[in-house]
Protein backbone atom coordinates (compact mmCIF):
# COMPACT_ATOMS: atom_id res chain seq x y z
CA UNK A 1 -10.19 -0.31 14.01
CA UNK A 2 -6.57 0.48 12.50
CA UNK A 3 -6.77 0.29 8.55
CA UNK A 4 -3.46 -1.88 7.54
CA UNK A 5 -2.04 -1.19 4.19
CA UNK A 6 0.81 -2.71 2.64
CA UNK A 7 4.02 -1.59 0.41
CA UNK A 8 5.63 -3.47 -2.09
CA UNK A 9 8.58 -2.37 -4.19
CA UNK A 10 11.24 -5.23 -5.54
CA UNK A 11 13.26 -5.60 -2.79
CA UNK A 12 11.37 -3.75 -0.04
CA UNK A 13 13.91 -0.82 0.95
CA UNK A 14 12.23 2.28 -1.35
CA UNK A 15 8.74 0.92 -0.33
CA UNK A 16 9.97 1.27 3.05
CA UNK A 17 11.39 4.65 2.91
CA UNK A 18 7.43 5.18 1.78
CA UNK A 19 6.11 3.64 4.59
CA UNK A 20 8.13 5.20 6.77
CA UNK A 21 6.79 8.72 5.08
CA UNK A 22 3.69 7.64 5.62
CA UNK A 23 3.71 6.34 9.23
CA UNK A 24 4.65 10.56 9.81
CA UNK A 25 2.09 11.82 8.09
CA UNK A 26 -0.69 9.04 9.77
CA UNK A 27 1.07 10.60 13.19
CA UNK A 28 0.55 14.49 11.92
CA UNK A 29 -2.94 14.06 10.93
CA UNK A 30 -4.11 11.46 13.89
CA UNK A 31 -5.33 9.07 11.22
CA UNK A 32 -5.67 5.29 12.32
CA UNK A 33 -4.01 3.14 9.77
CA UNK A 34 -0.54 1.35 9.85
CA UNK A 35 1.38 1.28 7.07
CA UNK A 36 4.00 -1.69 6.48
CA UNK A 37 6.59 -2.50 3.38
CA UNK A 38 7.41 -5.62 2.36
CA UNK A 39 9.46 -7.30 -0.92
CA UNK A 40 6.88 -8.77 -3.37
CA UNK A 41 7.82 -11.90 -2.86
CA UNK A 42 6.25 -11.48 0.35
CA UNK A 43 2.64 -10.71 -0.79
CA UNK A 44 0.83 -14.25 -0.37
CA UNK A 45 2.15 -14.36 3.37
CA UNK A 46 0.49 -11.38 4.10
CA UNK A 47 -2.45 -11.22 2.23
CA UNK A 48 -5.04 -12.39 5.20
CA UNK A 49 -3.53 -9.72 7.62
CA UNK A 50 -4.13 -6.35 5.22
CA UNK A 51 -6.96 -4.23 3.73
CA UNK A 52 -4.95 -2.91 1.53
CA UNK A 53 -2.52 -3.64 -0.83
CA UNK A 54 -0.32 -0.73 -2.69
CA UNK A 55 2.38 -1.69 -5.35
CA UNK A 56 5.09 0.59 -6.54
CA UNK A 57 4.50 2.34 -9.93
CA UNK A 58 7.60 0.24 -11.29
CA UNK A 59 5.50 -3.18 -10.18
CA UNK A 60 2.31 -2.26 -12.20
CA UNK A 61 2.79 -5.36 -14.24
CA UNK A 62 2.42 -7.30 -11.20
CA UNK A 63 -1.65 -5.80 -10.67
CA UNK A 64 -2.69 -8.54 -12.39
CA UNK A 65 -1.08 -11.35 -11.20
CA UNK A 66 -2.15 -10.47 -7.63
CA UNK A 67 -5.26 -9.04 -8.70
CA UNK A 68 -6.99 -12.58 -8.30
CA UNK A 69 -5.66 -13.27 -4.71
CA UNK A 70 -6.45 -9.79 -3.15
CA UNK A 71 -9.68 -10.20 -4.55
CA UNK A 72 -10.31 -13.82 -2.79
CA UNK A 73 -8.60 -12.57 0.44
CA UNK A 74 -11.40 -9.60 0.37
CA UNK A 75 -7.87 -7.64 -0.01
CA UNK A 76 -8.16 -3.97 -1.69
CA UNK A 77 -5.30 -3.51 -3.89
CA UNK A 78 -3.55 -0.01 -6.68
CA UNK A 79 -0.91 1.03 -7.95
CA UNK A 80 1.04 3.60 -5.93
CA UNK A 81 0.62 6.95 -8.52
CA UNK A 82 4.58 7.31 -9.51
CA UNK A 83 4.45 11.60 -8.17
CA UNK A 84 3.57 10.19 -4.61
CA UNK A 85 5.60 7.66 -4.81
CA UNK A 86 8.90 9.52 -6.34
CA UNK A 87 8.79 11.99 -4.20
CA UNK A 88 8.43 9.84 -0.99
CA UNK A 89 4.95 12.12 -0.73
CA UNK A 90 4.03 10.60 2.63
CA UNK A 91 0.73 12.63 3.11
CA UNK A 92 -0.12 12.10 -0.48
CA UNK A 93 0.31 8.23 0.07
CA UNK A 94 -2.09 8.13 3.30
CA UNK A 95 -4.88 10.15 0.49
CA UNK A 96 -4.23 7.58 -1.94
CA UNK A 97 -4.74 4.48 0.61
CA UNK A 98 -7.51 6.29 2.45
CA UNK A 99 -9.24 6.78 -1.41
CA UNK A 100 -9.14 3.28 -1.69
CA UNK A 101 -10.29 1.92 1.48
CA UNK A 102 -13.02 4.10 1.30
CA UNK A 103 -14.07 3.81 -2.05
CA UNK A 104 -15.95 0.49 -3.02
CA UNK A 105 -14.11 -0.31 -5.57
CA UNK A 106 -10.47 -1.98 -6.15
């Protein structure tokens, strides 16, 4: 079953440069999950359709906020670390949301 992950940055265009990193490296190392980027305004739409939620380094405030609702949708949810994410790191990003959806805890 494909793992689904999603990006959030402010507006959605840097988180979807990352996702778009990511999808490549998914591709190069025949790993099955599918990586999306949205604006965080679109979070609560999408909650019920992810496994994973992963919010840009400048968004950490926000892990609180949605902390509650990812945790009610059965949602995993971190921060993406700001190297991987500066660097548009796309093989580091599918380690960081394979670390999580393996790992029991948020």
């Amino acid at each position: 079953m494909t793992e689904k992950v999603l990006l959030v940055c402010g507006a959605g265009a840097s988180s979807g440069f990352m996702a778009a990193a990511a999808r490549k490296a998914t591709k190069k190392l025949n790993i099955d999950i599918e990586f999306k980027a949205k604006s965080e305004s679109e979070i609560g739409e999408h909650l019920n359709s992810i496994d994973l939620l992963l919010i840009a380094p400048h968004l950490k405030y926000m892990i609180d906020d949605v902390k509650g609702a990812c945790e009610e949708a059965g949602v995993k949810y971190g921060i993406i670390p700001q190297r991987v994410y500066g660097s548009l790191d796309g093989q580091g990003l599918v380690k960081v949301a394979e670390e999580h959806l393996q790992g029991g805890d948020q």
